[in-house]
C-alpha atoms as a PDB file:
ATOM      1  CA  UNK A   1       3.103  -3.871  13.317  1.00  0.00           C
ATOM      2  CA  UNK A   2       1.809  -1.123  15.179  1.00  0.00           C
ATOM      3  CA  UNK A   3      -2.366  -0.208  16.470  1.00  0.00           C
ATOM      4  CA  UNK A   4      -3.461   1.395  13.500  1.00  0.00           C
ATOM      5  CA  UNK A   5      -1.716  -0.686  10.861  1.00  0.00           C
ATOM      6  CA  UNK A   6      -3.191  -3.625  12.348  1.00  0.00           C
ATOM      7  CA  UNK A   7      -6.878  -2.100  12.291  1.00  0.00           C
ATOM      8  CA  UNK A   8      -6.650  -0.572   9.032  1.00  0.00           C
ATOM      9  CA  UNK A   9      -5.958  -4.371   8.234  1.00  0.00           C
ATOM     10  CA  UNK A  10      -8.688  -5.666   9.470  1.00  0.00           C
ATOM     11  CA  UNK A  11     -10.836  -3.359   8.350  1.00  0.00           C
ATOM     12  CA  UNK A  12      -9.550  -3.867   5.217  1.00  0.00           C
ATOM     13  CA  UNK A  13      -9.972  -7.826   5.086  1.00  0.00           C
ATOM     14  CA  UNK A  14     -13.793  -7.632   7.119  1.00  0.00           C
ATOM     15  CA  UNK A  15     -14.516  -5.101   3.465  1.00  0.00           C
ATOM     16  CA  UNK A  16     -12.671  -7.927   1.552  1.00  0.00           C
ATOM     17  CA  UNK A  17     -14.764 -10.395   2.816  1.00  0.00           C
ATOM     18  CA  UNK A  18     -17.850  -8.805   1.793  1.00  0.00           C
ATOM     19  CA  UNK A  19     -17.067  -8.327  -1.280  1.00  0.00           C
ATOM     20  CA  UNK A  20     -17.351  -4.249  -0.973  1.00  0.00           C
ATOM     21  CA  UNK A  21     -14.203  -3.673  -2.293  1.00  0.00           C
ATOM     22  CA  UNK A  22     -13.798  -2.651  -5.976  1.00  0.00           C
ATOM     23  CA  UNK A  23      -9.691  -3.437  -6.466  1.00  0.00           C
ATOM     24  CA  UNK A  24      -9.899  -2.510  -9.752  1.00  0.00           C
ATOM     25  CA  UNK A  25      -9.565   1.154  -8.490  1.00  0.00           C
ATOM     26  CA  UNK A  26      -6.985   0.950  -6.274  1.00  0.00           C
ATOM     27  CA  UNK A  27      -3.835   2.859  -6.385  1.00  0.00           C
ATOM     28  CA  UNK A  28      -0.543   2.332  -4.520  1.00  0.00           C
ATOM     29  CA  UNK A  29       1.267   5.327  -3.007  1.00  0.00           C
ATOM     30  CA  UNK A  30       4.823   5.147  -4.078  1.00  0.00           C
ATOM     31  CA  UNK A  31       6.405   6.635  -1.102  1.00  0.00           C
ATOM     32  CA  UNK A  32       4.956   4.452   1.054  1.00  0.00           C
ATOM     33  CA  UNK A  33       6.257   0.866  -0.712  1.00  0.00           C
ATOM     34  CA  UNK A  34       9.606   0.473  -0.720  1.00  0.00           C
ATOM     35  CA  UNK A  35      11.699  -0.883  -4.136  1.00  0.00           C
ATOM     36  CA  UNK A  36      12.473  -4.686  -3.409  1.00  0.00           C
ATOM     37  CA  UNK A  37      15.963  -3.772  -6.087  1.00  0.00           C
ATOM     38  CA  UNK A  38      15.449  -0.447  -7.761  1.00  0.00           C
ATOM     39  CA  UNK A  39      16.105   0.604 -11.173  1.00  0.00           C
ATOM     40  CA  UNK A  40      19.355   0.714 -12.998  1.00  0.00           C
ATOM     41  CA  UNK A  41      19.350   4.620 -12.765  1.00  0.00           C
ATOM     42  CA  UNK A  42      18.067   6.073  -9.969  1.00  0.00           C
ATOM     43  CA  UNK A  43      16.228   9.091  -9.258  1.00  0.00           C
ATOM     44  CA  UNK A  44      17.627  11.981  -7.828  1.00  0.00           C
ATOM     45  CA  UNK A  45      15.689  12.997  -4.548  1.00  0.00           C
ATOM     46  CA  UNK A  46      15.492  16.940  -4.251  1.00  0.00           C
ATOM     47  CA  UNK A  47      14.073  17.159  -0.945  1.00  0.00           C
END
């Protein structure tokens, strides 16, 4: 885990802790998390 991942981690938990973090708004980026199997039909990638 590299510098920034691991401060933007803590960051994230110290917030957490607080309880300033509204989770209900949160979004996930889905190039950045990989598919643990896929689907059955794949999406062609046109980059």
């Amino acid at each position: 885990m590299g510098l920034w991942t691991r401060i933007h981690q803590a960051v994230l938990d110290e917030l957490g802790r607080r309880a300033l973090l509204d989770w209900s708004r949160a979004t996930f980026d889905s190039q950045s998390i990989r598919a643990k199997r896929g689907g059955e039909h794949g999406a062609k990638s046109y980059r």
